[in-house]
Protein backbone atom coordinates (compact mmCIF):
# COMPACT_ATOMS: atom_id res chain seq x y z
CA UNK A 1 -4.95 -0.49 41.47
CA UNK A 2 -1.67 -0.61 43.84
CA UNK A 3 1.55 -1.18 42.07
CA UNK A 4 2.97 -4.09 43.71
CA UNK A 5 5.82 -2.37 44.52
CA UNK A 6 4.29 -0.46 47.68
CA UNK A 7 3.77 -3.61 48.66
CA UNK A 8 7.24 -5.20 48.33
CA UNK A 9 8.78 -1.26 48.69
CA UNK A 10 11.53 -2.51 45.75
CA UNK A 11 11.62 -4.12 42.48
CA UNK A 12 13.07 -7.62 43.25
CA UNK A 13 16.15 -9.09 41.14
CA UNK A 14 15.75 -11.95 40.13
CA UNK A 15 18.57 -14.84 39.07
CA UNK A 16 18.60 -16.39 35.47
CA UNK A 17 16.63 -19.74 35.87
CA UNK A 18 16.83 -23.03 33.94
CA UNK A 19 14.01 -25.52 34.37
CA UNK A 20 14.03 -28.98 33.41
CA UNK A 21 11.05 -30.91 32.21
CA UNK A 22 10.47 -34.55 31.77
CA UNK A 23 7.33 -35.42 30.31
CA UNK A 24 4.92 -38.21 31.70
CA UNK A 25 4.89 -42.08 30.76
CA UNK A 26 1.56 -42.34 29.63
CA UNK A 27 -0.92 -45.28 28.70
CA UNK A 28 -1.39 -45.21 24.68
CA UNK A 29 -3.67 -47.65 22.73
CA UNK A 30 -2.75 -49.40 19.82
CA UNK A 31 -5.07 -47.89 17.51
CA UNK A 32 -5.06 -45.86 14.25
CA UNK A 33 -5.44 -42.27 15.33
CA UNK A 34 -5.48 -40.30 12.46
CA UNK A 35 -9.27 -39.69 11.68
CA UNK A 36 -10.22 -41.03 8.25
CA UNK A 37 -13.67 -41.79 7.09
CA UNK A 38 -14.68 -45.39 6.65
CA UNK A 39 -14.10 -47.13 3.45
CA UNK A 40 -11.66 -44.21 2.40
CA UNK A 41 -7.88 -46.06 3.72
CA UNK A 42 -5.94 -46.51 0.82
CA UNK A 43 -4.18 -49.86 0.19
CA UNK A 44 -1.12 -47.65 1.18
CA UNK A 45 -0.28 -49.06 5.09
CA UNK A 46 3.08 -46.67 4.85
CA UNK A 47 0.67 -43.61 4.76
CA UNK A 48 -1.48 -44.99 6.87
CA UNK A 49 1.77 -45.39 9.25
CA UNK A 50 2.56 -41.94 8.64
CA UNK A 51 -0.80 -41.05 10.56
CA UNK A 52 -0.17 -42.89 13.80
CA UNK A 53 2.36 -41.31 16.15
CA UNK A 54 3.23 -44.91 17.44
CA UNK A 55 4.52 -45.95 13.91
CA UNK A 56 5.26 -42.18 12.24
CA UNK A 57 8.63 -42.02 13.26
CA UNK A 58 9.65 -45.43 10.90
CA UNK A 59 7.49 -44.39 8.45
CA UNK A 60 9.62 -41.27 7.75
CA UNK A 61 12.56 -43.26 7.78
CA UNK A 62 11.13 -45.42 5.33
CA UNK A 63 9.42 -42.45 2.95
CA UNK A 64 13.38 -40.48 3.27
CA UNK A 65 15.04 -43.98 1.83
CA UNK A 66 12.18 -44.32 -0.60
CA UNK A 67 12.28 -40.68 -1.65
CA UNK A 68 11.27 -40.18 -5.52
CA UNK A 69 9.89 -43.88 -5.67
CA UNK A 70 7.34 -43.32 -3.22
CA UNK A 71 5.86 -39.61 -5.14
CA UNK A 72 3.90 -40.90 -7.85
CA UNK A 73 1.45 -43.01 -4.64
CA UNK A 74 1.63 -39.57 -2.79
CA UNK A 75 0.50 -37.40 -5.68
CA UNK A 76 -2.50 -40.00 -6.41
CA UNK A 77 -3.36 -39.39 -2.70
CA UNK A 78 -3.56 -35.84 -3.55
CA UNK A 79 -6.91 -36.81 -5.42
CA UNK A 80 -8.65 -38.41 -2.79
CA UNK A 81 -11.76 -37.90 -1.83
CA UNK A 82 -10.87 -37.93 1.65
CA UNK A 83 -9.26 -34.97 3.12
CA UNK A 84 -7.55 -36.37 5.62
CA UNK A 85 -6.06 -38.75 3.18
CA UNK A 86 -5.09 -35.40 1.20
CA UNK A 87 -3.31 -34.08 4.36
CA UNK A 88 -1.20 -37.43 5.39
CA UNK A 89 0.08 -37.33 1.44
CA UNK A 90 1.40 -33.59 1.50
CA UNK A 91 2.84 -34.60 4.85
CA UNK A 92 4.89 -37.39 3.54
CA UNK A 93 6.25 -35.39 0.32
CA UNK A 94 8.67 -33.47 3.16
CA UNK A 95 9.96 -36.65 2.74
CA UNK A 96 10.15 -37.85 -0.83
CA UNK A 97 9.71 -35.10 -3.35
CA UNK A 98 11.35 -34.45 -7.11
CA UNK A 99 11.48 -31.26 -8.99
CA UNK A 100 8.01 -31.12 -10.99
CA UNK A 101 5.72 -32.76 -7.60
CA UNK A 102 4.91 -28.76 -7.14
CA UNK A 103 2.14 -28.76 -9.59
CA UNK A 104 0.31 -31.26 -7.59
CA UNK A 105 0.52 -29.28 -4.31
CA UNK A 106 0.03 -26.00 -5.76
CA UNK A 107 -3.80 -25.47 -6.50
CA UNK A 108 -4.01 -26.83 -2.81
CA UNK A 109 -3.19 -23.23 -2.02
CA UNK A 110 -6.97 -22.25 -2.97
CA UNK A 111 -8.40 -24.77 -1.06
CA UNK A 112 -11.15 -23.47 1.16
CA UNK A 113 -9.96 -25.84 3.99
CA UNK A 114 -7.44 -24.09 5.89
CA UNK A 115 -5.47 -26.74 6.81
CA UNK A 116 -5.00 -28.25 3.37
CA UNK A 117 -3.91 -25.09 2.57
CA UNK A 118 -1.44 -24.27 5.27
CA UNK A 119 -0.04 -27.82 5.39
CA UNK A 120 0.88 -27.31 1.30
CA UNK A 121 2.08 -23.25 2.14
CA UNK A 122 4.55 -24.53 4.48
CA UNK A 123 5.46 -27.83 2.26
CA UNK A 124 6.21 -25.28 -0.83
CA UNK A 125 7.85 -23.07 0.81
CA UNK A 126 10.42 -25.40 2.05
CA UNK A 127 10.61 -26.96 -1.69
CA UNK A 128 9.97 -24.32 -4.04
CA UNK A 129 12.46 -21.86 -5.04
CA UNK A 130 11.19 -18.17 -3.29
CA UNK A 131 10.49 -15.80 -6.78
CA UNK A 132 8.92 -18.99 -8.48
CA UNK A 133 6.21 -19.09 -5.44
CA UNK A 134 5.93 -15.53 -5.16
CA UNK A 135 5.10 -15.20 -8.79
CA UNK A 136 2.50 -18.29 -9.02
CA UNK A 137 0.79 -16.54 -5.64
CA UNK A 138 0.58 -13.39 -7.86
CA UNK A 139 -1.08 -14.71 -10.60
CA UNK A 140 -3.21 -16.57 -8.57
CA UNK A 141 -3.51 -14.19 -5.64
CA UNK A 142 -7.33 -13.46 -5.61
CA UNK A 143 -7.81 -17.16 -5.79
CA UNK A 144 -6.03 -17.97 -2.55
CA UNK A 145 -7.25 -19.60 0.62
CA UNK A 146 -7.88 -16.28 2.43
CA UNK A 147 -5.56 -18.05 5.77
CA UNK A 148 -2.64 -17.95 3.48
CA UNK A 149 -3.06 -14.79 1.63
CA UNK A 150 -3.00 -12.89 5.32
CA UNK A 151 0.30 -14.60 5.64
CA UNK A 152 1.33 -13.64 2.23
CA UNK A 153 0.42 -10.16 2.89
CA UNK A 154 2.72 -10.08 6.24
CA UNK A 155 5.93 -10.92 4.19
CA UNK A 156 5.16 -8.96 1.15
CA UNK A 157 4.35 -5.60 3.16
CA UNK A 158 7.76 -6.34 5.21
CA UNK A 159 9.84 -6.87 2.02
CA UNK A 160 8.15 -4.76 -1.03
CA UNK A 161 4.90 -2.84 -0.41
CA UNK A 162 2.88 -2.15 -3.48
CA UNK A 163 0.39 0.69 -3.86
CA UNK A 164 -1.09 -0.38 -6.38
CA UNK A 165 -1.92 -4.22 -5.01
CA UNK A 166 -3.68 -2.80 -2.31
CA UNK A 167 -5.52 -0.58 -3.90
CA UNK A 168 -7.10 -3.26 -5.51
CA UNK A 169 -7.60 -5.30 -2.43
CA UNK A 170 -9.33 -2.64 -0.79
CA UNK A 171 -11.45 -2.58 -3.81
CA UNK A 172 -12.32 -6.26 -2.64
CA UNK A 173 -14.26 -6.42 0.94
CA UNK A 174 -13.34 -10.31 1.06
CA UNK A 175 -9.98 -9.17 1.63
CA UNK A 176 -10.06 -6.57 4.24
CA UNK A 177 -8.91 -8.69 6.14
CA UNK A 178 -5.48 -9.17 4.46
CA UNK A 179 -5.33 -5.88 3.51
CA UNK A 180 -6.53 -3.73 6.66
CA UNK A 181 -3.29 -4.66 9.32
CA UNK A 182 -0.87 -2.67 6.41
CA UNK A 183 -3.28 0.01 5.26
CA UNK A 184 -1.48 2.78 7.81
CA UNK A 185 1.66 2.73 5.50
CA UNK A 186 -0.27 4.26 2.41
CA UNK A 187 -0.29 7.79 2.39
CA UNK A 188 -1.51 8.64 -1.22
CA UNK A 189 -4.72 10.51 -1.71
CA UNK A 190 -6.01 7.76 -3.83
CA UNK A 191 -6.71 5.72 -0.79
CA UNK A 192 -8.86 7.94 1.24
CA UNK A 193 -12.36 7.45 -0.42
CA UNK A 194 -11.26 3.70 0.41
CA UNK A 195 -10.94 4.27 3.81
CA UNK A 196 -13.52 6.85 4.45
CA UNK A 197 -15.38 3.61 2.62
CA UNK A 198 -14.19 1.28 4.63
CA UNK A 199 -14.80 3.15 8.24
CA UNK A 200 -18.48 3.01 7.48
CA UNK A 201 -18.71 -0.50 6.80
CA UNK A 202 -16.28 -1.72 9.54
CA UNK A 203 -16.11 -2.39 13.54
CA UNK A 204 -14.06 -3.93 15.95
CA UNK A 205 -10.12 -3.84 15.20
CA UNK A 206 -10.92 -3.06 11.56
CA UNK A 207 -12.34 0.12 12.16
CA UNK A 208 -9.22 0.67 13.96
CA UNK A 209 -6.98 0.16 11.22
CA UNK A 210 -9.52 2.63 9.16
CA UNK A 211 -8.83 4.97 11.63
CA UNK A 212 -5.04 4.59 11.78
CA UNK A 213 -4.61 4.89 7.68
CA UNK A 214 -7.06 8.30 7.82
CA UNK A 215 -4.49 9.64 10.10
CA UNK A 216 -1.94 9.20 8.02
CA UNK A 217 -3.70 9.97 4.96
CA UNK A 218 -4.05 13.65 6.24
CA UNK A 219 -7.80 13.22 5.01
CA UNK A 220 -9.19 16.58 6.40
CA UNK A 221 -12.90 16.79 4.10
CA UNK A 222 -16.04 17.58 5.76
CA UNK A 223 -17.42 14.05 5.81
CA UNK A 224 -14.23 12.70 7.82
CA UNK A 225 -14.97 15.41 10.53
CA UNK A 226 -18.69 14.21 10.66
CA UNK A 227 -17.48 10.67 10.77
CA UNK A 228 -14.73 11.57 13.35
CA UNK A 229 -17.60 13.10 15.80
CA UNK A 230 -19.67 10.20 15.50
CA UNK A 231 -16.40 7.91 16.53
CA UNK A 232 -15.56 9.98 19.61
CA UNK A 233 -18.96 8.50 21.18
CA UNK A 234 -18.64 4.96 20.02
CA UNK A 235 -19.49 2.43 22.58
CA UNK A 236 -15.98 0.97 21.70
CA UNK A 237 -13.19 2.57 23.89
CA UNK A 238 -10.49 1.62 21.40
CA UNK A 239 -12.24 3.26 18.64
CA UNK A 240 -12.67 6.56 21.09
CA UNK A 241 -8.87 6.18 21.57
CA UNK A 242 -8.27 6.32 18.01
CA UNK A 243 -10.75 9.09 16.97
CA UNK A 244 -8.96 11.65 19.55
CA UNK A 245 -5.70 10.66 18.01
CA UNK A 246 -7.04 11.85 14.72
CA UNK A 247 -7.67 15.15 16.65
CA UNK A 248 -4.35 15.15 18.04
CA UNK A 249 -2.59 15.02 14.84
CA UNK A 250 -5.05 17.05 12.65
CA UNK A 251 -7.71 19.03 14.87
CA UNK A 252 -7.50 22.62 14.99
CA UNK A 253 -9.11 25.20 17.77
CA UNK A 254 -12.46 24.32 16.26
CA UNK A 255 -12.28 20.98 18.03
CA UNK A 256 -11.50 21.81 21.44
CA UNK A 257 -15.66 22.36 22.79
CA UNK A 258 -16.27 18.65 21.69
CA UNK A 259 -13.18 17.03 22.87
CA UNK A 260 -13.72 19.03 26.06
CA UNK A 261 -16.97 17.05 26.16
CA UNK A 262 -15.85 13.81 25.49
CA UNK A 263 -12.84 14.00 28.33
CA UNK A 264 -15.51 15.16 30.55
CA UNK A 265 -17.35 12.29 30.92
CA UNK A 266 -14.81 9.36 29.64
CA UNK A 267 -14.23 6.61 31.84
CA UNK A 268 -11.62 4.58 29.89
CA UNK A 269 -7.77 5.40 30.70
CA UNK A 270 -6.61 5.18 27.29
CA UNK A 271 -9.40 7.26 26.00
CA UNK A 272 -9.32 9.85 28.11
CA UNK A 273 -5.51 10.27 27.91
CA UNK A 274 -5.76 10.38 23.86
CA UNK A 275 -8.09 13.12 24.47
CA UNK A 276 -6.40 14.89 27.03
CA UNK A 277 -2.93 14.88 24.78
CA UNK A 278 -5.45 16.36 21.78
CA UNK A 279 -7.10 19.04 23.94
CA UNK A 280 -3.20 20.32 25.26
CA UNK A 281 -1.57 20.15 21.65
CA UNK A 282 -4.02 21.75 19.85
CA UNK A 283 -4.15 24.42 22.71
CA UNK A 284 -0.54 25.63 21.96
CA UNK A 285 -0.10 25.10 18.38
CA UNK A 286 -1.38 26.50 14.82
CA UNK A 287 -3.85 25.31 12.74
CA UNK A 288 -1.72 23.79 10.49
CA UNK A 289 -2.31 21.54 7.84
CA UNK A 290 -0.88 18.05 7.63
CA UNK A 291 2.36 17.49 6.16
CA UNK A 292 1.58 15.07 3.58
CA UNK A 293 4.77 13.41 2.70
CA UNK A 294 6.18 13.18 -0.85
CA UNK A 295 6.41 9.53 -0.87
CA UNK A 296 3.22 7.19 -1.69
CA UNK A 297 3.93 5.84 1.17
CA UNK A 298 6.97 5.26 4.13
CA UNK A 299 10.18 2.94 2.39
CA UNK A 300 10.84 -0.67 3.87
CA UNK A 301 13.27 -0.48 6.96
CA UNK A 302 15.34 -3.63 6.85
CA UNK A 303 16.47 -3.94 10.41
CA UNK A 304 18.04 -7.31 9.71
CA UNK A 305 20.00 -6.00 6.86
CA UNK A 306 21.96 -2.76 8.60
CA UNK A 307 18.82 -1.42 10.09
CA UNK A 308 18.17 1.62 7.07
CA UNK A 309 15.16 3.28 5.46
CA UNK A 310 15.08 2.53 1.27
CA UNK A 311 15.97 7.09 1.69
CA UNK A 312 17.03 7.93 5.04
CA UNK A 313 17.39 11.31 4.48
CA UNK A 314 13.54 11.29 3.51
CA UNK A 315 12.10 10.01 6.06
CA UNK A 316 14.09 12.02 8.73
CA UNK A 317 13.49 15.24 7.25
CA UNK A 318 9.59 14.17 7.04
CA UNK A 319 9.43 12.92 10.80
CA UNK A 320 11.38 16.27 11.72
CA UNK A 321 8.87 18.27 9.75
CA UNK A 322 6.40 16.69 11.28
CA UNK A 323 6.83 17.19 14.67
CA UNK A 324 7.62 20.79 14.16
CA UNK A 325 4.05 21.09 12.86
CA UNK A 326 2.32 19.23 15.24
CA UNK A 327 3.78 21.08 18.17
CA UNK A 328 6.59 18.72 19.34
CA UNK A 329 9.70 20.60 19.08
CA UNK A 330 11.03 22.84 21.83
CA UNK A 331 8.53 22.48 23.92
CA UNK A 332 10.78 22.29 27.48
CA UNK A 333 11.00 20.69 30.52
CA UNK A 334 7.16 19.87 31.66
CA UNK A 335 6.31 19.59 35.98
CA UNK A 336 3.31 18.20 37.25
CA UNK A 337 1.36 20.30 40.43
CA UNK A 338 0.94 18.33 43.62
CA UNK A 339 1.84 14.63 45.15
CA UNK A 340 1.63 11.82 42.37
CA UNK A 341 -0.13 8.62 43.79
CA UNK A 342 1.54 5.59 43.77
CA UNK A 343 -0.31 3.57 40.93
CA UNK A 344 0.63 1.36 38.57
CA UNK A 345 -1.45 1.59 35.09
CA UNK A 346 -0.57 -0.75 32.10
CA UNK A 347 1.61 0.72 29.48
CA UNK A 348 -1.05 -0.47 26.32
CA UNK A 349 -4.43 -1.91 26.30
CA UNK A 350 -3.68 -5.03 24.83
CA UNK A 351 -0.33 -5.71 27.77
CA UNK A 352 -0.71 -9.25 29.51
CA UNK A 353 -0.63 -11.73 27.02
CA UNK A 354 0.76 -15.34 26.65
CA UNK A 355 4.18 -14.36 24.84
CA UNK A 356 7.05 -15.50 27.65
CA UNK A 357 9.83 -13.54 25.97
CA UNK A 358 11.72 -11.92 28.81
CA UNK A 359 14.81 -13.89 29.09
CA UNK A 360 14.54 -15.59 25.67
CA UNK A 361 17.04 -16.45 23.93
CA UNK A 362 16.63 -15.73 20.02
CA UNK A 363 17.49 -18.40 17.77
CA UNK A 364 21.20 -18.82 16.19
CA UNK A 365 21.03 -16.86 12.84
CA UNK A 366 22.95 -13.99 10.88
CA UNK A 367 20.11 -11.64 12.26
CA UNK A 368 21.10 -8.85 14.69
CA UNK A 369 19.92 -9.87 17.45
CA UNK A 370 20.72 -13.95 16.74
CA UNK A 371 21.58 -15.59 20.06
CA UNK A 372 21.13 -12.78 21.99
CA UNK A 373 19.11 -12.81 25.33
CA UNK A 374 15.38 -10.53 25.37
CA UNK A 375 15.37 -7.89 28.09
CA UNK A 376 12.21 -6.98 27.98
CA UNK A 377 8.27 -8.04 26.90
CA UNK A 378 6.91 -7.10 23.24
CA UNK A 379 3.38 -6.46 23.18
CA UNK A 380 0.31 -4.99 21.18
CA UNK A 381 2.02 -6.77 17.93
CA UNK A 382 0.11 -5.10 14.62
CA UNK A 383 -1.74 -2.20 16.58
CA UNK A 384 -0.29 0.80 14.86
CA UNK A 385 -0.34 4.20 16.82
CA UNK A 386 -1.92 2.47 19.79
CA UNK A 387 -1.54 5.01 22.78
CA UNK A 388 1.20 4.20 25.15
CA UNK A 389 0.72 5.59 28.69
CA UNK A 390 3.42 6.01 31.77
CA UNK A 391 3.36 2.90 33.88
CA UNK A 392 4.12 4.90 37.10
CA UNK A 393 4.99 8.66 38.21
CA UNK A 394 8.28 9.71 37.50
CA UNK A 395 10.87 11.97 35.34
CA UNK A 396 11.02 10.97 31.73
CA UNK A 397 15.42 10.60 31.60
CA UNK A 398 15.70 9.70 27.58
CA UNK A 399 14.07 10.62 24.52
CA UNK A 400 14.91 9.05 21.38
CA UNK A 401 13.06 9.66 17.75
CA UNK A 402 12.98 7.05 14.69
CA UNK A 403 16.76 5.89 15.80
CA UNK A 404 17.44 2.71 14.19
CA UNK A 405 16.00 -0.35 15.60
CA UNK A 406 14.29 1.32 18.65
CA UNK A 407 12.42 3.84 16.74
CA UNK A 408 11.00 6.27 19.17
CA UNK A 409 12.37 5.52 22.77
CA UNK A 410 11.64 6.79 26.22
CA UNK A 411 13.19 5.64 29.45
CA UNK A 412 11.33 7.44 32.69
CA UNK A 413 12.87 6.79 36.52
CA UNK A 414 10.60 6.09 38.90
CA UNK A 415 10.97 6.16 42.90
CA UNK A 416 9.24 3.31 44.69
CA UNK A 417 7.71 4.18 48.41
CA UNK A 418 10.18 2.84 49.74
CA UNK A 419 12.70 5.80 48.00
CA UNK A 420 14.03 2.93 46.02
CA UNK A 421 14.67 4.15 41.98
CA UNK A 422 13.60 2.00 39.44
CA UNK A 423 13.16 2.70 35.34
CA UNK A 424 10.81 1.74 32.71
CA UNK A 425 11.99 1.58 29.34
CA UNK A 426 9.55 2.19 26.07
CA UNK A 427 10.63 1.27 22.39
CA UNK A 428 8.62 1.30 18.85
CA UNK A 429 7.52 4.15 19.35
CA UNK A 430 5.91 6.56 16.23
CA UNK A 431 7.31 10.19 15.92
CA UNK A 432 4.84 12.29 17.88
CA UNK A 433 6.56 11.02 21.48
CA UNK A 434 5.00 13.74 24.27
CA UNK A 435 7.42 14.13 26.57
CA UNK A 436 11.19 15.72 26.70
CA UNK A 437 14.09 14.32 29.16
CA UNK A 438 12.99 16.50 32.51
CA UNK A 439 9.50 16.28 32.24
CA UNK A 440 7.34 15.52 35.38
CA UNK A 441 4.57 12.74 34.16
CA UNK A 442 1.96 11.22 36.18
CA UNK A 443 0.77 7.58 36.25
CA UNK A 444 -1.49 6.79 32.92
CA UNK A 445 0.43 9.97 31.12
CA UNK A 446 0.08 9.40 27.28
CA UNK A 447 4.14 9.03 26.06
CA UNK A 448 3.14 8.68 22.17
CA UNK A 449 2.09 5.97 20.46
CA UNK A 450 3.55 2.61 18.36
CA UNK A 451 5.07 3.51 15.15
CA UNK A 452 3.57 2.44 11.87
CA UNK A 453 4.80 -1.15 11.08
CA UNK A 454 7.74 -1.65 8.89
CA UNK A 455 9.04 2.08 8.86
CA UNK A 456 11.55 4.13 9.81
CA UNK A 457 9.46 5.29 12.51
CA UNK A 458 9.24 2.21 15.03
CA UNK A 459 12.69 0.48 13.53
CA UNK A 460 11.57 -1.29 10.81
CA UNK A 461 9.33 -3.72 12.78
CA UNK A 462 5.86 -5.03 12.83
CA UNK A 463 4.35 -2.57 15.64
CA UNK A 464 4.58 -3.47 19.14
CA UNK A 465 5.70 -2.31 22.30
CA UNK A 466 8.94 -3.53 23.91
CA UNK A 467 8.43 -2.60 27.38
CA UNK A 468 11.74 -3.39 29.98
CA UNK A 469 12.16 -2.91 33.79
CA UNK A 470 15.57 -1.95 35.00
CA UNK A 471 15.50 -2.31 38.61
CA UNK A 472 17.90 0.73 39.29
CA UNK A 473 18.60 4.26 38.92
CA UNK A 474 18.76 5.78 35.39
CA UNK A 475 22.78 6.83 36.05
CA UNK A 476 24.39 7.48 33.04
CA UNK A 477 21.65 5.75 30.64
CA UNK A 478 24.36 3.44 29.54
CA UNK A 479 22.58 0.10 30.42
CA UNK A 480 19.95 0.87 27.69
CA UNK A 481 19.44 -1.87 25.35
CA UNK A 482 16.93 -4.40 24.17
CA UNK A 483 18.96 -7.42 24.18
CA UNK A 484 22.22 -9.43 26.13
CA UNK A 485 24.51 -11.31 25.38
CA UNK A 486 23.37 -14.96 27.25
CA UNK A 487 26.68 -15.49 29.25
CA UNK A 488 25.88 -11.52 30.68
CA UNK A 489 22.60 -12.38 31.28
CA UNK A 490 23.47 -15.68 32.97
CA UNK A 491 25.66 -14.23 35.61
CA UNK A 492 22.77 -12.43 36.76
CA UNK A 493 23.74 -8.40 38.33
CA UNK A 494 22.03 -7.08 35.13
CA UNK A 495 19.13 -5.45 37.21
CA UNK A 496 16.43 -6.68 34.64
CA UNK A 497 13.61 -7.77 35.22
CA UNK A 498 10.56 -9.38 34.07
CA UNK A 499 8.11 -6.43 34.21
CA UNK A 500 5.21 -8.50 34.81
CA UNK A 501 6.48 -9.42 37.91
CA UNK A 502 5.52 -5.68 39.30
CA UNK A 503 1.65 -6.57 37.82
CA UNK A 504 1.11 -9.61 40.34
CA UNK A 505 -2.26 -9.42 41.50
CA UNK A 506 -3.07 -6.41 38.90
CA UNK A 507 -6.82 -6.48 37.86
CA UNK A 508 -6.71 -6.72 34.08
């Protein structure tokens, strides 16, 4: 695996670039397109219109003039037998719609077709007023088209968590899925028989997210050690990864013999780092118990909305706490023995993806970041406390914990073969970070890992990594940031650059 750059001996700026598209003339047949079964077209031809991308754009025109006239047709659509029928209707009442048409479109919501059900979703939320939808999805929520109750579940946990709703769709394996991405938040004893539960039963990613929420859950019993041992040899590396992180934050001297083991003969990077960052923690700290926090669980960070915890002052002292318990504070200035090789390791397991958002521009808005240039690629989206490893050798330069929108940051300098300096910049981050500014790390060096979605810990966002190049010297630090204005940005002389641009030719 050789980084790129001892092949190119720098990390190449590269100019803003604006590329221009035309689309193809291409042959189209004059045929209906939209596929409806035979004998089922209405005597409607403006629907049928509505379904043919040579005619669609007219027919809209024609459904916006009609507007209430034409919604007594579309809701009698609604009862057709034919689904695709049922689709082209909701798809015309963006068009014409009058207060009341919601009762029609509503028990679509339960449909077991997914695209009924998402096409009416996205039709009610642009025509129903926000509380009255949230409170017909509540009374109605273990009725829902499973598709749309994951959706539900994103914006609810990002705007009001409730312990008490997922509680009771734990209790409910047919939505596990929903529930599982958000479990990691809830910290109340009541949930760990569910999750012990649930870590038997599950596999995959969902085991994961078992694994993340008995973490937090401080769940030390005797059956979540045997379970624990049992994960540290599962065929699934991920699930390795995540069963020495449980060690890391709760195992005690007792543990070091297996993990010792396991390191021994793991092959995996992220693995064996997770276990190597358990074995050295444990090694220098007390057996200390967990400290549960007060809260049922971490407050809502709005970071669009000044960035704050629902208790600031809470959720500091408990990360501060924390890491004082764990190990983390005062540890020093850290040096690694002999020459580090020049290798370039991904900074997460899940890192090349199809998300182009270095040099995006955000959409105009009242958000924070609204029109504002990306700097940087976000990655591993929803993988709480995933392990996050040093791309390259190099001196870790800035540590930051749970500061607003970054969460926990670290910036390490790097120095290329060819002596040339370079920096890779880390944000999200949870609130056990490894390293202190002067540390010494190695290539594939565990930094931490993502902090919990929607807390205080990572910012207030879903997890994820935002991982940035700066193709220069650390200096004074001050170029740190996540986002640029796009006239900066344009200009070019900004020194970032898209960091997959260092992984051409990396075997994924």
């Amino acid at each position: 695996m050789l980084c790129v750059f001892l092949l190119l001996g720098v990390c190449p700026f590269l100019p803003a670039q604006t590329r221009t598209f035309r689309l193809p003339d291409l042959e189209r047949k004059e045929t209906q397109v939209f596929p409806v079964g035979a004998g089922a077209m209405p005597q409607d031809p403006l629907l049928m219109a509505l379904g043919n991308p040579l005619t669609r754009e007219q027919a809209v025109l024609e459904y916006k003039r009609l507007g209430a006239q034409a919604v007594p047709d579309l809701v009698a659509h609604l009862r057709d037998s034919n689904s695709g029928i049922r689709l082209l209707a909701i798809s015309a009442m963006q068009y014409a719609w009058v207060p009341g048409t919601e009762q029609a479109v509503l028990p679509f919501l339960k449909s077991p077709r997914d695209a009924e059900a998402k096409s009416a979703w996205y039709l009610l939320k642009q025509k129903m007023e926000k509380g009255a939808l949230d409170q017909w999805v509540r009374e109605h929520l273990y009725e829902m088209n499973l598709g749309r109750l994951i959706e539900v579940m994103g914006e609810w946990e990002s705007e009001a968590p409730d312990a008490s709703r997922m509680l009771e769709l734990l209790s409910r394996p047919r939505y596990w899925q929903a529930a599982l991405p958000y479990l990691p938040r809830y910290t109340a004893p009541e949930f760990r028989s569910f999750t012990r539960y649930i870590a038997d039963q599950a596999h995959g990613q969902w085991l994961i997210f078992a694994l993340a929420g008995m973490i937090q859950q401080g769940d030390r019993s005797p059956l979540v050690w045997q379970q624990m041992e049992v994960f540290l040899a599962n065929e699934d590396p991920r699930v390795r990864e995540m069963s020495a992180e449980f060690y890391r934050w709760h195992g005690g001297k007792s543990a070091l013999p297996l993990l010792k083991k396991a390191w021994a003969k793991e092959q995996d990077l992220f693995a064996r780092e997770s276990m190597a960052e358990a074995l050295r923690i444990i090694s220098i700290r007390t057996d200390a118990d967990f400290p549960v926090p007060r809260q049922p669980m971490e407050p809502v960070v709005k970071y669009t909305g000044g960035l704050r915890p629902e208790d600031p002052e809470v959720s500091q002292k408990r990360i501060v706490a924390l890491r004082k318990a764990m190990g983390y504070a005062d540890q020093g200035a850290r040096t690694v023995d002999g020459d580090a090789p020049g290798i370039l390791v991904r900074p997460v397991r899940a890192f090349f993806n199809d998300h182009h958002d270095f040099g995006l521009q955000a959409k105009a808005g009242s958000g924070p970041f609204a029109g504002l240039v990306h700097l940087g690629r976000d990655m591993a989206w929803g993988e709480d406390m995933a392990s996050v490893l040093a791309v390259a050798p190099g001196v870790v330069k800035r540590v930051q914990i749970a500061r607003e929108s970054w969460g926990g940051l670290v910036v390490i300098e790097h120095l290329s073969p060819s002596g040339k300096k370079f920096c890779s910049l880390y944000g999200h981050l949870g609130p056990l970070i490894t390293v202190n500014p002067g540390d010494e790390v190695l290539a594939g060096a565990k930094l931490g890992g993502l902090g919990r979605s929607f807390t205080a810990e990572n910012g207030g966002y879903l997890s994820h990594l935002h991982f940035s190049i700066y193709d220069g010297p650390y200096g004074s630090g001050k170029w740190v940031n996540g986002y640029m204005a796009p006239e900066l940005f344009a200009l070019g002389g900004h020194k970032w650059i898209d960091p997959y641009i260092l992984y051409q030719g990396f075997k994924r």
